[in-house]
C-alpha atoms as a PDB file:
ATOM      1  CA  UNK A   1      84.853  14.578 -43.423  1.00  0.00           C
ATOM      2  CA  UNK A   2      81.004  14.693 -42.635  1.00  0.00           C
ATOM      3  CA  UNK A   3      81.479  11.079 -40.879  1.00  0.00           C
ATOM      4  CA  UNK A   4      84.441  12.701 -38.704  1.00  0.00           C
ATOM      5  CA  UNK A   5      82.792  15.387 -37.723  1.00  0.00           C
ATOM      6  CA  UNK A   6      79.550  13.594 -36.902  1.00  0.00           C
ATOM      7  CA  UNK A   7      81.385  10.941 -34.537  1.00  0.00           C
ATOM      8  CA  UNK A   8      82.751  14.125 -32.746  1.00  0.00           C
ATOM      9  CA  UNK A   9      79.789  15.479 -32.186  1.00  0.00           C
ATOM     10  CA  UNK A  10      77.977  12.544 -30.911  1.00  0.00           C
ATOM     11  CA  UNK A  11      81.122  11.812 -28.739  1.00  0.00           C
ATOM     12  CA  UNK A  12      80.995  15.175 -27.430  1.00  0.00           C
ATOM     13  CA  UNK A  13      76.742  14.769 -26.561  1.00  0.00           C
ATOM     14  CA  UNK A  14      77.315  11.832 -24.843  1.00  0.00           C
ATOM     15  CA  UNK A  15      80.227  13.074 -23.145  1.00  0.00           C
ATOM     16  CA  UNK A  16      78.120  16.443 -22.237  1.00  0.00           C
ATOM     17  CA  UNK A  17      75.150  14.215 -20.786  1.00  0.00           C
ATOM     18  CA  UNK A  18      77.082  12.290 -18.746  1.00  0.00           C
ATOM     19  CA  UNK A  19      79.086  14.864 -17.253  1.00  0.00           C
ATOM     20  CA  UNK A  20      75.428  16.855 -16.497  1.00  0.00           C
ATOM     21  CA  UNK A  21      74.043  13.483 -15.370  1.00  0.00           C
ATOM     22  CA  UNK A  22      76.745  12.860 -12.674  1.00  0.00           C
ATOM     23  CA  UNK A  23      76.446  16.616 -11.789  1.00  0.00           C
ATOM     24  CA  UNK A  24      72.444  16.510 -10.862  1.00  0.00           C
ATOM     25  CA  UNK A  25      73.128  12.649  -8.978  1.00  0.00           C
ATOM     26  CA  UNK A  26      76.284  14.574  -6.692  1.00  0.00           C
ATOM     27  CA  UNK A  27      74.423  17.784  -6.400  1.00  0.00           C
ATOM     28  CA  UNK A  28      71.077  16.657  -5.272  1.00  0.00           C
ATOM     29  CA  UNK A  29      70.755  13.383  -4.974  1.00  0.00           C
ATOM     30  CA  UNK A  30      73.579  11.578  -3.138  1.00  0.00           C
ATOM     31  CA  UNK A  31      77.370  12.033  -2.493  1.00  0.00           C
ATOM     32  CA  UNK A  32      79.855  10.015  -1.034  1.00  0.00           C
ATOM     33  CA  UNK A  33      81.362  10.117   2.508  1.00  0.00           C
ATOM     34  CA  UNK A  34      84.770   9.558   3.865  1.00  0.00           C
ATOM     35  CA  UNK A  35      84.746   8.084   7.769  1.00  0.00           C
ATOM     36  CA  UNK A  36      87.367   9.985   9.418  1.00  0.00           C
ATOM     37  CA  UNK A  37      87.563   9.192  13.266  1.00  0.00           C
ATOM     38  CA  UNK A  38      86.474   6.525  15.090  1.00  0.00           C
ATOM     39  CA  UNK A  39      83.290   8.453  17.023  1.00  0.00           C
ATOM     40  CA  UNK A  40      80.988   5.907  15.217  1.00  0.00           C
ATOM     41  CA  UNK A  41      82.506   2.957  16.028  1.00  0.00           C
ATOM     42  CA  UNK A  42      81.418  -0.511  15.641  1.00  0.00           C
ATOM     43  CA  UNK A  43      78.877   0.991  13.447  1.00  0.00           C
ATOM     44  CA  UNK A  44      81.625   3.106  11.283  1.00  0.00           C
ATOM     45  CA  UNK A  45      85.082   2.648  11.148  1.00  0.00           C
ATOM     46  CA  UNK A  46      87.873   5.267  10.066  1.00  0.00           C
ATOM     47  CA  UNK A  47      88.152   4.854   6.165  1.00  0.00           C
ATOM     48  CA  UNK A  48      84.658   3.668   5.465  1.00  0.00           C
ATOM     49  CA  UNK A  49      83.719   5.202   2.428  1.00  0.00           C
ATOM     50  CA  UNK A  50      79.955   5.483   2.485  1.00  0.00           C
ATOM     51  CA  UNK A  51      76.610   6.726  -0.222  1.00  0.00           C
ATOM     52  CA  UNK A  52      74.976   9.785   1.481  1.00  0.00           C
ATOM     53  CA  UNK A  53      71.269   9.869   0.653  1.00  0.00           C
ATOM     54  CA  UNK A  54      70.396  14.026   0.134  1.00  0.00           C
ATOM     55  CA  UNK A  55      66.879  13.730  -1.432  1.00  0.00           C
ATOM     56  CA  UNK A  56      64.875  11.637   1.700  1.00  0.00           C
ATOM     57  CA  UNK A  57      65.046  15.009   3.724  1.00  0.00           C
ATOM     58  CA  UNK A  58      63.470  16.849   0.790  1.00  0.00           C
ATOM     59  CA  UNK A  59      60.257  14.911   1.557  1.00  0.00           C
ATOM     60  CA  UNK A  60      60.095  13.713   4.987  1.00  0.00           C
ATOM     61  CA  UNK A  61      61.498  14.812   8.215  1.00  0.00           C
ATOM     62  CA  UNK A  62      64.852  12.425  10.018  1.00  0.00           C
ATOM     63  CA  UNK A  63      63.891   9.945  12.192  1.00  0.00           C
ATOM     64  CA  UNK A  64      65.552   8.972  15.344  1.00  0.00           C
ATOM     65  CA  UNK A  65      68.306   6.345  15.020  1.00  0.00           C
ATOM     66  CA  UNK A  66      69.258   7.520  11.527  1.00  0.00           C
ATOM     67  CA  UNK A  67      72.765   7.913  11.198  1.00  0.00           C
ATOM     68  CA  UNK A  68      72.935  11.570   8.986  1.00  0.00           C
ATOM     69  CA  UNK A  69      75.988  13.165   7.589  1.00  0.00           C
ATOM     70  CA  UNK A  70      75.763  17.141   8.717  1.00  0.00           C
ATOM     71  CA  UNK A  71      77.882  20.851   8.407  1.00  0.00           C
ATOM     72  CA  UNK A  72      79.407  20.510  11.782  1.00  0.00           C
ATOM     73  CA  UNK A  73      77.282  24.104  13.170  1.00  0.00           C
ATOM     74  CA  UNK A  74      80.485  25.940  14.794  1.00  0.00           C
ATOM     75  CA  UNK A  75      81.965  25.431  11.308  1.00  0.00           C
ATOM     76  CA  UNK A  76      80.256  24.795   7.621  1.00  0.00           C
ATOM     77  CA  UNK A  77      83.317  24.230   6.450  1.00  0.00           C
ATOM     78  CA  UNK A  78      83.788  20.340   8.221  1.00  0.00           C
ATOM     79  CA  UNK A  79      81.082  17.802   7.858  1.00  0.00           C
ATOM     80  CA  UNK A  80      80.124  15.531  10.648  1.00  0.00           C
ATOM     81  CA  UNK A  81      78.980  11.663  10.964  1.00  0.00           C
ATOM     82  CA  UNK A  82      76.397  10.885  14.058  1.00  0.00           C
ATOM     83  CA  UNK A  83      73.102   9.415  14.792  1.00  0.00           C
ATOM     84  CA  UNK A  84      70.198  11.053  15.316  1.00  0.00           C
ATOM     85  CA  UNK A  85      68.823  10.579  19.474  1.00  0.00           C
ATOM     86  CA  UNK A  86      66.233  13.040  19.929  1.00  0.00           C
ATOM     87  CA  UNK A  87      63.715  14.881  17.742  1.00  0.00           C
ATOM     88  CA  UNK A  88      62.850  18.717  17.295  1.00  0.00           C
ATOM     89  CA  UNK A  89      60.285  19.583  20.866  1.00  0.00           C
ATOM     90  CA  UNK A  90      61.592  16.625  22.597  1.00  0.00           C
ATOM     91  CA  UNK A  91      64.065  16.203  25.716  1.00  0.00           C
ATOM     92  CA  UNK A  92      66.834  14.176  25.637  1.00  0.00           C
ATOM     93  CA  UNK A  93      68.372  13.123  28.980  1.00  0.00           C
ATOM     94  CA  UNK A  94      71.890  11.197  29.418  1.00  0.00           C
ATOM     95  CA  UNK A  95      73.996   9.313  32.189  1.00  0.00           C
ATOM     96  CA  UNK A  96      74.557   6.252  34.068  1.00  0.00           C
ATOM     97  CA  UNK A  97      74.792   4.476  30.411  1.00  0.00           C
ATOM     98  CA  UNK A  98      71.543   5.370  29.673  1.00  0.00           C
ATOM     99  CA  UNK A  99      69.635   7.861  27.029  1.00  0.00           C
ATOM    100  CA  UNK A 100      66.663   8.596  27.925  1.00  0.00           C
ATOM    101  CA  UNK A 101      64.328  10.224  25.418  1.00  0.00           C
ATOM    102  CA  UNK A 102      60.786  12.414  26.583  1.00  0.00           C
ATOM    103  CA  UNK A 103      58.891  12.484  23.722  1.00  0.00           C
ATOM    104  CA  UNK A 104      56.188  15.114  22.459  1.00  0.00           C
ATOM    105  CA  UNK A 105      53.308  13.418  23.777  1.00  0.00           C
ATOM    106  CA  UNK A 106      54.393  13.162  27.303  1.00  0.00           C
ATOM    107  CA  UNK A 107      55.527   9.337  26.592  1.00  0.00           C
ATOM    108  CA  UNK A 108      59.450   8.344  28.158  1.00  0.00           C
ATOM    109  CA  UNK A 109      61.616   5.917  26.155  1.00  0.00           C
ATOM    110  CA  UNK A 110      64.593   4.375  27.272  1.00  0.00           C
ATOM    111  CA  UNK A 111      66.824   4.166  24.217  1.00  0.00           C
ATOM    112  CA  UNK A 112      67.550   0.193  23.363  1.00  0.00           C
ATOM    113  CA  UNK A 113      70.888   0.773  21.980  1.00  0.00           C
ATOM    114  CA  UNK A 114      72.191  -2.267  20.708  1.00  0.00           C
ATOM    115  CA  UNK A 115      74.773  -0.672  18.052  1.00  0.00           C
ATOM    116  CA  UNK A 116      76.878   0.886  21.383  1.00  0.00           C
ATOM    117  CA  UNK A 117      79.337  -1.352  22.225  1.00  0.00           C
ATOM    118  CA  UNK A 118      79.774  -0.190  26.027  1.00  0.00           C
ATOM    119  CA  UNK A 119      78.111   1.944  28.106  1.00  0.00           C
ATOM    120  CA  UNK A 120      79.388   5.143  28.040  1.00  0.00           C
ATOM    121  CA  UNK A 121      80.875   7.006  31.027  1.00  0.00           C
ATOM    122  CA  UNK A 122      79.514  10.312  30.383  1.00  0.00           C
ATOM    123  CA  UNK A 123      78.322  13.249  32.332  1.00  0.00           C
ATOM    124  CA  UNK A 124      74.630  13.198  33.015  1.00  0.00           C
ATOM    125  CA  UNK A 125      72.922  16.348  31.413  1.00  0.00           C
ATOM    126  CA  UNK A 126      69.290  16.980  29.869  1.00  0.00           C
ATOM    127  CA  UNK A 127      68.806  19.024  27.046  1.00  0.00           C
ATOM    128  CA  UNK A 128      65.480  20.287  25.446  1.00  0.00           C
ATOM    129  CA  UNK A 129      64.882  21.067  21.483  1.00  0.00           C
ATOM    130  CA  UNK A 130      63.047  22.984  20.208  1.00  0.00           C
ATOM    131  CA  UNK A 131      61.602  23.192  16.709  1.00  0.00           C
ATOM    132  CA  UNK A 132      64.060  22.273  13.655  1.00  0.00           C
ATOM    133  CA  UNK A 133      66.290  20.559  16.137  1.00  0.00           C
ATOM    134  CA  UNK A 134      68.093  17.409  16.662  1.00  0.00           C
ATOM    135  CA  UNK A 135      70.144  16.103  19.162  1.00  0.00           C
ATOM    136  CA  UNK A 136      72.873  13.697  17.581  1.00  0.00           C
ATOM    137  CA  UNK A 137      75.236  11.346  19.254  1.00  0.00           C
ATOM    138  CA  UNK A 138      78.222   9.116  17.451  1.00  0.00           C
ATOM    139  CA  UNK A 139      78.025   5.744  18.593  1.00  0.00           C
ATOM    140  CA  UNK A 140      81.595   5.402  20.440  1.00  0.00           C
ATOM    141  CA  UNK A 141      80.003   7.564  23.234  1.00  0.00           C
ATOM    142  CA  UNK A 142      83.244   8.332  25.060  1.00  0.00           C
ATOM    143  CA  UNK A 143      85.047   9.613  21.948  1.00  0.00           C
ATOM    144  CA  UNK A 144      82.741  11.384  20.060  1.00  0.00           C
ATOM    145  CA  UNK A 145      82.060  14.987  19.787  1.00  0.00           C
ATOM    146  CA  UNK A 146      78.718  15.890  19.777  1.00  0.00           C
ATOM    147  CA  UNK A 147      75.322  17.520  20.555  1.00  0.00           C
ATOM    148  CA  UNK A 148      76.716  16.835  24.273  1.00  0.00           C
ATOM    149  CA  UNK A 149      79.893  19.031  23.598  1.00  0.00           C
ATOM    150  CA  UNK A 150      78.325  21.479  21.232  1.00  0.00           C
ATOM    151  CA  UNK A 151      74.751  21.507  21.853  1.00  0.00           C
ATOM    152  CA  UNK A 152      71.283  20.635  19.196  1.00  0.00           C
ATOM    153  CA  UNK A 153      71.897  20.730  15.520  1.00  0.00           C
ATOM    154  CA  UNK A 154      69.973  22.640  13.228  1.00  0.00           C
ATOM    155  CA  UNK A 155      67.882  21.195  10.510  1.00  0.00           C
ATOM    156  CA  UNK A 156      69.880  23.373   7.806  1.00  0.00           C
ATOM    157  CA  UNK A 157      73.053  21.997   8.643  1.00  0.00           C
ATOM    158  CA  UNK A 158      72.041  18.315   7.774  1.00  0.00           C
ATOM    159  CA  UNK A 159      73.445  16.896   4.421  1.00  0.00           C
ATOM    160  CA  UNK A 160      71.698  13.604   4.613  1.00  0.00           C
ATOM    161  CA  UNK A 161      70.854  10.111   5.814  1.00  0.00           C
ATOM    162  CA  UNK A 162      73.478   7.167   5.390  1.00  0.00           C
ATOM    163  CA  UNK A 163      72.211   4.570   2.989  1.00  0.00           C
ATOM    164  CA  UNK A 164      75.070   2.800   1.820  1.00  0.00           C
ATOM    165  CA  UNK A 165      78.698   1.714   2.873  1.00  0.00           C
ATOM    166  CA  UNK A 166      80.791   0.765  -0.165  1.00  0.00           C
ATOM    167  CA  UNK A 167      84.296   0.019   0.992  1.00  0.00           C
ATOM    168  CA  UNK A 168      85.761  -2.165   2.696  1.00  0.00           C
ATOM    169  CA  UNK A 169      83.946  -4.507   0.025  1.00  0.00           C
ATOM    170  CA  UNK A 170      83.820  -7.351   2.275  1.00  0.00           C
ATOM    171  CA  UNK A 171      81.989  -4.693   4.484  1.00  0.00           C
ATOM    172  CA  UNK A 172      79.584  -3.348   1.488  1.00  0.00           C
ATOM    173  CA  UNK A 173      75.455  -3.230   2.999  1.00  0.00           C
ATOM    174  CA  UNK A 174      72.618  -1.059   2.989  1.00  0.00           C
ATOM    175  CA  UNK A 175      71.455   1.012   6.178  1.00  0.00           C
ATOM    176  CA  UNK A 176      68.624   1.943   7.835  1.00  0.00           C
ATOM    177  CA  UNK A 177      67.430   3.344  11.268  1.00  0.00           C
ATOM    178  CA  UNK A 178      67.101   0.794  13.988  1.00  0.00           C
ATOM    179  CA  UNK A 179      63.295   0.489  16.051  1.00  0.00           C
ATOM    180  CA  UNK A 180      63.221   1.507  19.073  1.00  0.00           C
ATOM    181  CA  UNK A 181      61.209  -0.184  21.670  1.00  0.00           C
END
């Protein structure tokens, strides 16, 4: 009977650190992501289940070109996919195909935007941040809604960096943000 009980229990531990384990990881360190919409197409397609990076931010601030999963900011409730254009004190302008970014120091930088797959046909419109905000853009720049619809996004609404897409498995690679020239 001791032997019976005994393999319970240590069933029951492992089971209990496992459970607390996967807690901490989906709490705090990463979560998955769902694609829904095609806003970040070529880079994302509809379906694309991805690994969502939440401790980076904890210890260093985004950097542009990092695609981020955020709380969309006119409602918590829905979660976003974009990448990040323009950085908290800089201006961000748009049109013609173009996105233009002034930086901080006084410096202009024509994004190099290799991961767009046309130009887009938007409106031209220039938008300053100012401190803990970030102007995000999906890549399919016609059909995404984003910091041009809705305006900057707030550093508290961000979730975290993509680091990982997992499915389609013939699709499976690591992420990171492209460099600018």
């Amino acid at each position: 009977m001791k032997k019976i009980l005994w393999s319970i229990f240590e069933v029951a531990e492992t089971v209990i650190i496992a459970v607390v384990a996967v807690f901490i990881v989906r709490s705090f360190i990463t979560q998955p992501f769902l694609v829904s919409g095609s806003s970040m197409e070529p880079s994302f397609k509809n379906g694309n289940y991805l690994l969502v990076d939440e401790l980076t931010y904890r210890f260093r601030a985004p950097e542009r070109g990092e695609v981020v999963v955020f709380k969309y900011p006119n409602d918590t409730n829905s979660y976003f996919i974009k990448r990040i254009i323009g950085l908290p004190g800089e201006m961000v302008r748009t049109g013609g195909g173009q996105v233009e970014v002034l930086k901080k120091d006084g410096k202009t930088i024509a994004l190099d935007e290799s991961y767009v797959s046309r130009e887009s046909q938007g409106a031209e419109m220039e938008k300053t941040l100012a401190a803990g905000e970030y102007f995000v853009m999906g890549d399919n720049r016609d059909f995404s809604f984003d910091s041009r619809n809705w305006g900057p996004l707030p550093e508290d609404d961000l979730v975290g960096v993509v680091r990982f897409r997992l499915w389609p498995f013939n699709e499976a690679m690591a992420f990171s943000a492209p460099a600018y020239r």
